[in-house]
Each structure stands twice: as structure tokens, then as C-alpha cells.
N, C-alpha and C. Protein backbone atom coordinates (compact mmCIF):
# COMPACT_ATOMS: atom_id res chain seq x y z
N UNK A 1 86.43 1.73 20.15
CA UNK A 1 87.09 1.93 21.42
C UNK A 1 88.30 2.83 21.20
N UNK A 2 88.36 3.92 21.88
CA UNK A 2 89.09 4.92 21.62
C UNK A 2 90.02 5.24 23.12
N UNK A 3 91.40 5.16 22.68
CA UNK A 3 92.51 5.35 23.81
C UNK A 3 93.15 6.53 23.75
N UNK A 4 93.59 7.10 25.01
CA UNK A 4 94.82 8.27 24.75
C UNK A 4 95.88 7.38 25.03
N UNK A 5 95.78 6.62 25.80
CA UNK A 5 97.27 6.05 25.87
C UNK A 5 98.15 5.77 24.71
N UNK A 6 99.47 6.13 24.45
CA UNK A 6 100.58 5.93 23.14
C UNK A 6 100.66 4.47 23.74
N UNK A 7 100.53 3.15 22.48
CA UNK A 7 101.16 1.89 22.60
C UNK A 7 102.73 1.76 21.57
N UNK A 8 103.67 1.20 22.03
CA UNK A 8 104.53 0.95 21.18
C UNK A 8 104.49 -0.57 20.82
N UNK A 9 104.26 -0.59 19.66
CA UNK A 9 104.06 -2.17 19.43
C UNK A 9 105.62 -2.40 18.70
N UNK A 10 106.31 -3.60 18.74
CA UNK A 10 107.20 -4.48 18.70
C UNK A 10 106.93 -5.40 18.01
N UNK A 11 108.00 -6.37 17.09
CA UNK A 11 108.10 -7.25 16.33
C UNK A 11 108.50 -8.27 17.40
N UNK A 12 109.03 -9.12 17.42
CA UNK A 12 109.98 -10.64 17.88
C UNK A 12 111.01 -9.49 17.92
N UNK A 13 111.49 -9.46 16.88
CA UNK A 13 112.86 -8.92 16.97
C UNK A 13 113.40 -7.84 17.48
N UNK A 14 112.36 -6.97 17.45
CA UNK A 14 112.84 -5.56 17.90
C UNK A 14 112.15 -6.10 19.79
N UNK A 15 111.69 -6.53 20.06
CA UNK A 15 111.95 -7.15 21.30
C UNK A 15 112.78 -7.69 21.72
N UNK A 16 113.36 -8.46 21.23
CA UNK A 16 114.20 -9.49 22.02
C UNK A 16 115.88 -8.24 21.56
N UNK A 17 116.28 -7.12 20.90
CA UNK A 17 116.77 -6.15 21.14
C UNK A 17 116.70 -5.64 22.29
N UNK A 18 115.49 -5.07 22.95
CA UNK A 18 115.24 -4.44 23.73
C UNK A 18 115.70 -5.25 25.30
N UNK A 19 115.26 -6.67 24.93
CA UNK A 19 115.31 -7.41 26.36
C UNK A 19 116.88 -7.96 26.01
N UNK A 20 117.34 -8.04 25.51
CA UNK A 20 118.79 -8.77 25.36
C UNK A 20 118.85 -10.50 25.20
N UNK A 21 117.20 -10.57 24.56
CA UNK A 21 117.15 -12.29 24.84
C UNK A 21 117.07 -12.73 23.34
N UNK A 22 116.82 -13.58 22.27
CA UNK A 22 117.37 -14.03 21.00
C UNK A 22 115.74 -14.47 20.75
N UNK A 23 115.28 -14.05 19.23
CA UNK A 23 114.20 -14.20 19.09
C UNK A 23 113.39 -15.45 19.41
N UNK A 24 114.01 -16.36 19.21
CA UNK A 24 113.78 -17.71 19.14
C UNK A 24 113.26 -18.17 20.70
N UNK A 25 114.20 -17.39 21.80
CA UNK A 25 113.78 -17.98 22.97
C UNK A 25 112.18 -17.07 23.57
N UNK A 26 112.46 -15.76 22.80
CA UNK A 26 110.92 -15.37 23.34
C UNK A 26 109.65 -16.17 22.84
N UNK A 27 109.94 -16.85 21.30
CA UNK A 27 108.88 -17.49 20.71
C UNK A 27 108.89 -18.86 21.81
N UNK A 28 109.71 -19.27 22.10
CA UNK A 28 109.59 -20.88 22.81
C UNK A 28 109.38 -20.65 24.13
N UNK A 29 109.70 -19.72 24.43
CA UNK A 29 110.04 -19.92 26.43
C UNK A 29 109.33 -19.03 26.94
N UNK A 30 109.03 -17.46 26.33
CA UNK A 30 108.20 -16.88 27.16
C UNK A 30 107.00 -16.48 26.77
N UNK A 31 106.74 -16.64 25.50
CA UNK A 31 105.63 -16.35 24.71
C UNK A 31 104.38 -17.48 25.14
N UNK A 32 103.34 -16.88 25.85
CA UNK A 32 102.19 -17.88 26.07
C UNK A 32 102.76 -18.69 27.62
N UNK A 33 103.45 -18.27 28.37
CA UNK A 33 104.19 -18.66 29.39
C UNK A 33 103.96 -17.42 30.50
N UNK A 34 104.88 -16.29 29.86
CA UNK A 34 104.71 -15.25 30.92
C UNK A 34 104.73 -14.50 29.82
N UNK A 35 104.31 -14.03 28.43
CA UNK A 35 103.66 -13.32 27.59
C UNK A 35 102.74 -13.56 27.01
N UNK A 36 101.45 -13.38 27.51
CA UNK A 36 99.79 -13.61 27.06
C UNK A 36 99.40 -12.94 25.89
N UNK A 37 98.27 -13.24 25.38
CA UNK A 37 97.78 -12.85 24.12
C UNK A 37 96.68 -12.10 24.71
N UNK A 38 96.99 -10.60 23.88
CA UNK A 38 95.77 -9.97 24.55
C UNK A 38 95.96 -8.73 25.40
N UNK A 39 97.62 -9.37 26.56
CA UNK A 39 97.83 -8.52 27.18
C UNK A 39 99.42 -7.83 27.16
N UNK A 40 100.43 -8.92 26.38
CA UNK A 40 101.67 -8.56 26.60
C UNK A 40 101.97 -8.75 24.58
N UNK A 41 100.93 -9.12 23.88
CA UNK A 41 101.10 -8.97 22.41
C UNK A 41 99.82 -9.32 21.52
N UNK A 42 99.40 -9.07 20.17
CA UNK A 42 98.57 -9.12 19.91
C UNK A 42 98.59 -10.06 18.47
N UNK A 43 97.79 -10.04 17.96
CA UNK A 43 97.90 -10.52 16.17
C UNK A 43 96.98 -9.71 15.79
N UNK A 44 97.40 -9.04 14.91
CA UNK A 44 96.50 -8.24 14.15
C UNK A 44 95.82 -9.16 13.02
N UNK A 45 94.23 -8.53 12.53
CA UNK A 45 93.72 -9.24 12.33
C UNK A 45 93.49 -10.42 12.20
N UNK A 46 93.62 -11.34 12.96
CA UNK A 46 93.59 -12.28 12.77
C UNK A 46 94.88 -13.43 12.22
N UNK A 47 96.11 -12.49 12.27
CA UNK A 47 96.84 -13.33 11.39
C UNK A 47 98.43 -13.90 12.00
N UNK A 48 99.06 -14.48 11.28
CA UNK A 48 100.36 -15.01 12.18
C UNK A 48 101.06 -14.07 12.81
N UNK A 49 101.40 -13.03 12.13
CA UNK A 49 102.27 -11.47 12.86
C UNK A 49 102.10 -11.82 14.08
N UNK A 50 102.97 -11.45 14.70
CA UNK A 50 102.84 -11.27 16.48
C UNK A 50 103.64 -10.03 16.40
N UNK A 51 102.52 -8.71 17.52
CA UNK A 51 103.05 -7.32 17.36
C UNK A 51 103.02 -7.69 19.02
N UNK A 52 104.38 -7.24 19.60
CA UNK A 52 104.12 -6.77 21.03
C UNK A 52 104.11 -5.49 21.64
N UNK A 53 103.40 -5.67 22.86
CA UNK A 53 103.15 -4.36 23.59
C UNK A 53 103.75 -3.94 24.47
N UNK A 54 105.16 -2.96 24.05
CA UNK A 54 106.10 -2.45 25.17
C UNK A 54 105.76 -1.95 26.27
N UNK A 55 105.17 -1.51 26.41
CA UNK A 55 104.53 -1.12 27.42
C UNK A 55 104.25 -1.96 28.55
N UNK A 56 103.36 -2.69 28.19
CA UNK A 56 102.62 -3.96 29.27
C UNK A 56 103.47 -4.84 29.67
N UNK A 57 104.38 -5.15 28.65
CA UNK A 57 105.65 -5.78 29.29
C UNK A 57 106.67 -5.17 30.28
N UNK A 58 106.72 -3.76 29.62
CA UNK A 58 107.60 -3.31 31.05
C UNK A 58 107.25 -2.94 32.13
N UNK A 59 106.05 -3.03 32.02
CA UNK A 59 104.56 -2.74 33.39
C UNK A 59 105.28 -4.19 34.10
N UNK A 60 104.64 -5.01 33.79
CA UNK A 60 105.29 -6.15 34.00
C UNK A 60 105.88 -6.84 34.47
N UNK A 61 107.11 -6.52 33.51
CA UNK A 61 108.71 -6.56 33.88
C UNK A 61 108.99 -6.06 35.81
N UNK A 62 108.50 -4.96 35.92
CA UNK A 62 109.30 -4.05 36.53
C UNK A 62 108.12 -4.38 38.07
N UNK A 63 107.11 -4.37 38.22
CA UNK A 63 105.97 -5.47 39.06
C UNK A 63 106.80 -6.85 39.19
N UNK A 64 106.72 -7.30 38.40
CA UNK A 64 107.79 -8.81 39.21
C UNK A 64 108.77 -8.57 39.91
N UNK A 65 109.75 -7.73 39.04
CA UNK A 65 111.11 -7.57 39.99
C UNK A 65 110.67 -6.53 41.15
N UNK A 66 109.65 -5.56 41.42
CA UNK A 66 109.53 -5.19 42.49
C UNK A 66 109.48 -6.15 43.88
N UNK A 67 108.25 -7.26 43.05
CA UNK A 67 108.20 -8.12 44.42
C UNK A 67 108.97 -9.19 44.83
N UNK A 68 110.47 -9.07 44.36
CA UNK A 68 111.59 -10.00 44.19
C UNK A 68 112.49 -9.63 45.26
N UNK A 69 112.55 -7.89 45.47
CA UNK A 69 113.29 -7.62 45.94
C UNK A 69 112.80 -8.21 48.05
N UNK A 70 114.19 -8.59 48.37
CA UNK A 70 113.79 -9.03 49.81
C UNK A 70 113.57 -8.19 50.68
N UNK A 71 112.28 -8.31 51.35
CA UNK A 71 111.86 -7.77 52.36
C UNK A 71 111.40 -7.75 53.87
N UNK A 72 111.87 -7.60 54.62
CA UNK A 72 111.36 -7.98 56.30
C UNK A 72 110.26 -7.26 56.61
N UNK A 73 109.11 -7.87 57.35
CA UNK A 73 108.09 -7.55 57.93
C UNK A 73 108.50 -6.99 59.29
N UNK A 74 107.95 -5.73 59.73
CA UNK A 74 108.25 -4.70 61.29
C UNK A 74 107.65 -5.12 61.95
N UNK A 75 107.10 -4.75 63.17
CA UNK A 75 106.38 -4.83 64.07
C UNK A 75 104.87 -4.22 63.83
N UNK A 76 105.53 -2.39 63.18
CA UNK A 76 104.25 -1.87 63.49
C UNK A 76 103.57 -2.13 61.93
N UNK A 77 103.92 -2.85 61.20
CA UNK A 77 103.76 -2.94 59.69
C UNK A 77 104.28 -2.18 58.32
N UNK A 78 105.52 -1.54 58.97
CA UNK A 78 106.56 -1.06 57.95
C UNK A 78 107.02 -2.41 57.37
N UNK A 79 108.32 -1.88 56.72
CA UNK A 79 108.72 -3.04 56.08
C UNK A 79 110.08 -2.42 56.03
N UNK A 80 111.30 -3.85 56.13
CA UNK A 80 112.63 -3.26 55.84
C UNK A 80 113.11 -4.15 54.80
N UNK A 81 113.65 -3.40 53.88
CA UNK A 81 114.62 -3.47 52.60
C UNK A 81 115.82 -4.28 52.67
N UNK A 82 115.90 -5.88 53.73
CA UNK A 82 117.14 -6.31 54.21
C UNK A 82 117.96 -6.36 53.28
């Protein structure tokens, strides 16, 4: 299976850099919670390593907080940004 897409894969650590959160809490709190295997990090062959996928996380990331932000329903089916 062959991709053009560039992945940047990530350690624990060089993640929780990036997010400003402490390695420990991505392993306990978001890992397998709201970071899946498969789609937001991987194990290569088979083994303990956990490599994550910057990418899919900030896909992600940035999809949640879109639909966070508050919004009013119009009449004619716009939408306002209250």
C-alpha cells in the first residue's frame, strides 16, 4: 500500500511538546479515549513503541473545536456565529 501523503510520526514526548500536555497524561487520559490505535497512533511492528500521527490528530484536533464553536440556526438555513 503505497501513499503520497507525508505522515509525521511522534513519540509520547515529542507530542505532548507539541500539545503542551505532560507525557504521562496523554498515556492515561487520552490515549485509547480520544486517541485510537490505527488512527491517531500506531505500534510498529507489533511492539510496545507508540509512534503518533500528527497529522490525524490535528485533523482532529481542529474538527472538534470547529464544532464547539457556538452557533445560531437562521431562518433560511444560514447560520450565525453568536
Amino acid at each position: 500500500m503505497e501513499t503520497n501523503q507525508s505522515v509525521t510520526y511522534l513519540t509520547t514526548e515529542e507530542l505532548a511538546g507539541k500539545l503542551h500536555y505532560a507525557p504521562r497524561y496523554i498515556l492515561n487520559c487520552l490515549k485509547d479515549s480520544v486517541l485510537f490505535e490505527g488512527i491517531h497512533y500506531i505500534k510498529p511492528f507489533g511492539r510496545r513503541k507508540i509512534l503518533y500521527l500528527w497529522e490525524a490528530i490535528e485533523r482532529d484536533m481542529l474538527n472538534s473545536s470547529a464544532q464547539e464553536i457556538p452557533m445560531i440556526p437562521m431562518a433560511r438555513g444560514g447560520i450565525c456565529h453568536g
